[in-house]
Protein backbone atom coordinates (compact mmCIF):
# COMPACT_ATOMS: atom_id res chain seq x y z
CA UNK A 1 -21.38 8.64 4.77
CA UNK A 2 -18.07 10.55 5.37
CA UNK A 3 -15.16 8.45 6.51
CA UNK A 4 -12.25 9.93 8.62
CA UNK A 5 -9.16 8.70 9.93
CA UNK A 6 -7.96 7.72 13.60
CA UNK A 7 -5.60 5.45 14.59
CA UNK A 8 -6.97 5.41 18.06
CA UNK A 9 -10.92 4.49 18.85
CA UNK A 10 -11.05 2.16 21.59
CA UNK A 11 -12.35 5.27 23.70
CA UNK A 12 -16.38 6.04 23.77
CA UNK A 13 -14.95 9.54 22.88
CA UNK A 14 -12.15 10.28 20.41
CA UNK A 15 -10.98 13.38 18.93
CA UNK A 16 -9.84 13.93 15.23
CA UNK A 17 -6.30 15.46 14.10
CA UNK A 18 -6.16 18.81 13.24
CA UNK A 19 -5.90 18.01 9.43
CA UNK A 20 -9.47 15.81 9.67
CA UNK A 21 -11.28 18.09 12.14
CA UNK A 22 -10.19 20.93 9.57
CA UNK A 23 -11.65 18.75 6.77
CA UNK A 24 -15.29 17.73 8.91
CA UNK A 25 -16.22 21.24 10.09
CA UNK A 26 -14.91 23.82 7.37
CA UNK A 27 -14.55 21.84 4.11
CA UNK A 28 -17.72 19.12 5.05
CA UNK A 29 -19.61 21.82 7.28
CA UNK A 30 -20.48 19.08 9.47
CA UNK A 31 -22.41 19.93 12.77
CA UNK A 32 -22.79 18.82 15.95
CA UNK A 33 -25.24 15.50 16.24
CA UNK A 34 -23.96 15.09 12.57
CA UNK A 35 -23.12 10.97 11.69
CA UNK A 36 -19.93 10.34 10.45
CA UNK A 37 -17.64 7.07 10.11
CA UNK A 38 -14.64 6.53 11.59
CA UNK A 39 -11.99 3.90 10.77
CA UNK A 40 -8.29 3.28 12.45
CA UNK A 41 -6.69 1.42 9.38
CA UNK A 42 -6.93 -1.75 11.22
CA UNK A 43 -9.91 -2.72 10.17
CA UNK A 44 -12.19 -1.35 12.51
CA UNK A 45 -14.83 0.38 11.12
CA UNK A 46 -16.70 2.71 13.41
CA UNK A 47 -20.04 4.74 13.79
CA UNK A 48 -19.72 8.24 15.73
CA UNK A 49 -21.50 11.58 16.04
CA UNK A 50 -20.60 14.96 16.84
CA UNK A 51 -20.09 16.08 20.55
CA UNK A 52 -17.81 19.37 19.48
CA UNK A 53 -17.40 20.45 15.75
CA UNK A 54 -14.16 21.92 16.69
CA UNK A 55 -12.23 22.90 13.31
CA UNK A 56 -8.68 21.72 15.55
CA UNK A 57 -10.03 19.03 17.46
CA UNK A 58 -13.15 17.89 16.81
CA UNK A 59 -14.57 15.54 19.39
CA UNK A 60 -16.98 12.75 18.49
CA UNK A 61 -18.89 9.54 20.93
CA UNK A 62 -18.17 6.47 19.29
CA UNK A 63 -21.64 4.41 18.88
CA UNK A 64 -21.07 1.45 17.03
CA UNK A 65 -17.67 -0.80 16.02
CA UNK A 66 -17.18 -3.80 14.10
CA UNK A 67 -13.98 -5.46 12.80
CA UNK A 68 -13.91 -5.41 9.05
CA UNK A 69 -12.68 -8.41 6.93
CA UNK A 70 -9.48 -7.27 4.88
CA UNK A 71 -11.44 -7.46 0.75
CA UNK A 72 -8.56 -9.95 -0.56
CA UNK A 73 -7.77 -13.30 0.28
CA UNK A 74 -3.90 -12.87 0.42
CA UNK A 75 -0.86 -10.80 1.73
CA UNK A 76 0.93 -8.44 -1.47
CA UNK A 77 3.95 -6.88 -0.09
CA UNK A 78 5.79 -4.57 -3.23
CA UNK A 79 9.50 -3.67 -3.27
CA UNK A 80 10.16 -0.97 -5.28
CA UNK A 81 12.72 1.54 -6.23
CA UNK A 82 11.48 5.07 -6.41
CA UNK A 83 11.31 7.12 -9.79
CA UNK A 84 12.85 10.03 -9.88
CA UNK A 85 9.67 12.02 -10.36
CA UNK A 86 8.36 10.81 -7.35
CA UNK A 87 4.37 12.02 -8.41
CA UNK A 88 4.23 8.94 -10.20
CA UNK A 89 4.85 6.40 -7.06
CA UNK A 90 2.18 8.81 -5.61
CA UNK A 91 0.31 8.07 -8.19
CA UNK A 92 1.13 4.26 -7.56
CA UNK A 93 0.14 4.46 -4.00
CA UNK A 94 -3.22 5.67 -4.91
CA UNK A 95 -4.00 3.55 -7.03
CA UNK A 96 -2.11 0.22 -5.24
CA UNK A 97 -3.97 1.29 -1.67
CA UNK A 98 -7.25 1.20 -4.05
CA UNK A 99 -6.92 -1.73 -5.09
CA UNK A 100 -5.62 -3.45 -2.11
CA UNK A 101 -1.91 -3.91 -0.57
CA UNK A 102 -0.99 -4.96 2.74
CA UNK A 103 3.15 -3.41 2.39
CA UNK A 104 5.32 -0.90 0.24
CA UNK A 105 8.55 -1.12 0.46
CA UNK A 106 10.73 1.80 -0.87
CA UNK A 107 14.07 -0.23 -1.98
CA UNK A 108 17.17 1.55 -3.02
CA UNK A 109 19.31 -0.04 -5.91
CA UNK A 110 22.08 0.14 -7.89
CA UNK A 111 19.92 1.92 -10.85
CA UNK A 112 18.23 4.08 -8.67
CA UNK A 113 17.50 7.59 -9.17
CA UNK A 114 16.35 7.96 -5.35
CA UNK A 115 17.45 7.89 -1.53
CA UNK A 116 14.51 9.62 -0.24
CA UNK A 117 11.05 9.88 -0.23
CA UNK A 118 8.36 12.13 1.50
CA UNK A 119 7.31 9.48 4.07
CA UNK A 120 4.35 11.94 5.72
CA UNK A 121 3.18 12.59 1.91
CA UNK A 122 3.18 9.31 1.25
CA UNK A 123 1.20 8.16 3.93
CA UNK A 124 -1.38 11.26 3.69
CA UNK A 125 -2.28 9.52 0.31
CA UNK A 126 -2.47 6.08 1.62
CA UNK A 127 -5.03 7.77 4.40
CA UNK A 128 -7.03 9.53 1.47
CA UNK A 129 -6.70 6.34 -1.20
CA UNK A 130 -7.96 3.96 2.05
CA UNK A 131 -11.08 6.25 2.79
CA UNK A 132 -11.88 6.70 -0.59
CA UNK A 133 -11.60 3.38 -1.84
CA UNK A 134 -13.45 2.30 2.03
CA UNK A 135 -10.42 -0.54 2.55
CA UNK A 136 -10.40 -0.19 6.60
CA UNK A 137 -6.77 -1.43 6.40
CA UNK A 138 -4.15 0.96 5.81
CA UNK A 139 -0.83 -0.41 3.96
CA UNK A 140 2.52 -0.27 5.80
CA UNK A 141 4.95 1.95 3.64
CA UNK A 142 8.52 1.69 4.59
CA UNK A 143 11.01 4.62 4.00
CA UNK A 144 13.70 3.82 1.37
CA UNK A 145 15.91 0.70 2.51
CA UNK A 146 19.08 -1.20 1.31
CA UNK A 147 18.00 -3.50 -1.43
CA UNK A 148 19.76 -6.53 0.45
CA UNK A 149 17.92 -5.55 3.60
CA UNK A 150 14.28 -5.28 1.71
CA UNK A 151 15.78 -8.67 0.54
CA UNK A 152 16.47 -10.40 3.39
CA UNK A 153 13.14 -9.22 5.65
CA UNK A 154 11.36 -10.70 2.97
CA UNK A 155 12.63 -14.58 3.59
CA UNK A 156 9.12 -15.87 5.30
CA UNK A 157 7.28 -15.15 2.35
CA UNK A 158 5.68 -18.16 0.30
CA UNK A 159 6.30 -16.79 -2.99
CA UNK A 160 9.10 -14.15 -3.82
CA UNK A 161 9.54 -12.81 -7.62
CA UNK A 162 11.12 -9.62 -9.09
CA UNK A 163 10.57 -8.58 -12.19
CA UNK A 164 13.84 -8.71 -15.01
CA UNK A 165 14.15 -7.92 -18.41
CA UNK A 166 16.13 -10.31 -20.01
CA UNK A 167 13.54 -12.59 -21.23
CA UNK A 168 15.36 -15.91 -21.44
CA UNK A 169 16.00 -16.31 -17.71
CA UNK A 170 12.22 -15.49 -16.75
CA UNK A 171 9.16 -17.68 -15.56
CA UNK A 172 5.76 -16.76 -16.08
CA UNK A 173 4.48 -14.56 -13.38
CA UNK A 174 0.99 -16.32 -13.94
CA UNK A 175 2.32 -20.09 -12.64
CA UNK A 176 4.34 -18.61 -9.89
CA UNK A 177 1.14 -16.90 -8.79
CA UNK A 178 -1.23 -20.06 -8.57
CA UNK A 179 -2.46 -20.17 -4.71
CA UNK A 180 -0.45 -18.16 -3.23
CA UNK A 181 -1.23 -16.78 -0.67
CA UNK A 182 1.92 -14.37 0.81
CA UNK A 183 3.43 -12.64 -2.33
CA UNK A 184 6.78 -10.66 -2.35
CA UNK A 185 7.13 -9.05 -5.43
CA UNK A 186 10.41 -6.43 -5.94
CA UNK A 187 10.53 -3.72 -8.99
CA UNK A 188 13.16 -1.93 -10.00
CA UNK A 189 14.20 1.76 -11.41
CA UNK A 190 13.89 2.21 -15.35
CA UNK A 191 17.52 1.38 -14.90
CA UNK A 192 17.01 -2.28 -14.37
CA UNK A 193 18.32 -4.19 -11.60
CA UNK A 194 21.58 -5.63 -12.04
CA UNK A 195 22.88 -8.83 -13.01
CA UNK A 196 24.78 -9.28 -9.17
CA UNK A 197 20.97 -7.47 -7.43
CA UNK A 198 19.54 -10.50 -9.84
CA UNK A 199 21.94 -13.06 -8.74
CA UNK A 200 21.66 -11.88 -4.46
CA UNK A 201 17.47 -11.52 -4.92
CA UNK A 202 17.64 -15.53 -6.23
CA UNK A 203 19.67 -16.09 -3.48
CA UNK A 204 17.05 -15.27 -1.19
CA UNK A 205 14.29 -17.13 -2.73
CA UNK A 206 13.86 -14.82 -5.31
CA UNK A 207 12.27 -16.19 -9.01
CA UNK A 208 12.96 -13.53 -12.05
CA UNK A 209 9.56 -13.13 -13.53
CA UNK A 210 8.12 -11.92 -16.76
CA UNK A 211 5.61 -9.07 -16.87
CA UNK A 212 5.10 -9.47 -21.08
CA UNK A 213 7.19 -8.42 -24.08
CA UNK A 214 7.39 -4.48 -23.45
CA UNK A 215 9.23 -2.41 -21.43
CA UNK A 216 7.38 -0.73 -18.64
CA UNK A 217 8.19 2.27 -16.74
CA UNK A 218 8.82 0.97 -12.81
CA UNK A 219 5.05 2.45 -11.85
CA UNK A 220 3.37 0.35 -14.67
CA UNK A 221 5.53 -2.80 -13.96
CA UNK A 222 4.33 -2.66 -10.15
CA UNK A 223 0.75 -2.14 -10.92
CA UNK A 224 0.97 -4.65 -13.36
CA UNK A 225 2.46 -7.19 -11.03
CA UNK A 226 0.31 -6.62 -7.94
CA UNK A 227 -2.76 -6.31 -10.70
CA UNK A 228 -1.71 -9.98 -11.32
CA UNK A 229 -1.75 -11.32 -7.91
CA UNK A 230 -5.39 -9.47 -7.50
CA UNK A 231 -6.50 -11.07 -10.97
CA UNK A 232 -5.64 -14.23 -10.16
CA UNK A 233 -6.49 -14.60 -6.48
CA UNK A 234 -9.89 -13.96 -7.74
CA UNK A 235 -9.95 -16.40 -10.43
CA UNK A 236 -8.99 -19.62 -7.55
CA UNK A 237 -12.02 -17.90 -4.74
């Protein structure tokens, strides 16, 4: 079943961006009475047909919705400072929205090689990673931030860690992560975060972590982490 993307399907009849209509009628050659699934990355997962196989706005009557459970047990929210070759966050997003993330957070640090970031690129593979991977929940991904701001609207969160080098200071990201159940977890450029960035994150709840005796490149570290919190969740269910 093809899946396409709408943020809006409370209406009996919807009609598709340009960009998906483009993608059901000339790249699927869909038709008109053709089935298709729908989804508005809030977990509702829908079941249309074809009215009008427009290629700009294709129009489709919404026959069936139900509410789709999110597929893990706990809220992952990553704080991360982008690479300078930003195809390898893409690549994180892919894989991260694949796997399952509820938040991205682009943070922007002392070490960082990056202000910006292609927020509509970003999100177009978070749309293509969600319908791929059929998540029905679609990640929030914040545009680059102060890393004391990322900081600070992360104080309700159960269990806050960041990921640091030095490997006397650290805990083991396994203990932090038994039962938790609303995980912040910050990474930072290849640069490292720095000893004050350390000393403000702790402030805020903050536990330096471990992520094992090498020294990963900020894409591996944060699929690593989150990879944790997923590996573990599903050892306690």
């Amino acid at each position: 079943m093809h899946i396409f993307y709408q943020p809006y399907i409370h209406n009996d009849e919807i009609v598709l961006s340009e960009e998906e209509s483009k993608h059901c009628v000339r790249v699927l050659r869909l038709d008109k009475d053709d089935e298709v699934t729908i989804t508005d990355g809030k977990g509702v997962k829908a079941t249309a047909v074809l009215l009008d196989p427009h290629p700009k706005k294709c129009v489709l009557k919404v026959m069936h919705r139900e509410q789709m459970p999110k597929l893990h047990n706990y809220d992952l929210h990553l704080l991360v400072a982008p690479t300078k070759n930003f195809d390898r966050m893409e690549w994180l997003i892919e894989k991260l929205v694949e796997s399952g993330i509820d938040r991205i957070t682009f943070i922007q640090t002392t070490n960082g090689e990056r202000a910006k970031v292609n927020m509509e690129r970003c999100r177009k593979i978070a749309i293509s990673a969600m319908k791929q991977s059929k998540q029905w929940w679609l990640p929030q991904i914040d545009d680059v931030v102060p890393f004391e701001q990322a900081l600070k609207e992360s104080t309700a969160t159960s269990v806050k860690l960041i990921a640091w080098c030095p490997v006397a200071q650290q805990e083991s990201i396994s203990k932090q992560l038994q039962h938790a159940t609303q995980v912040a977890l910050c990474i930072g450029p290849e640069g490292d975060f720095t000893s004050s960035e350390i000393a403000l994150a702790t402030q805020c709840g903050f536990v330096p972590v471990s992520l094992g005796a090498s020294i990963l490149r900020t894409e591996t570290a944060a699929l690593y982490a989150c990879m944790a919190v997923k590996s573990i969740n599903a050892q306690i269910q």
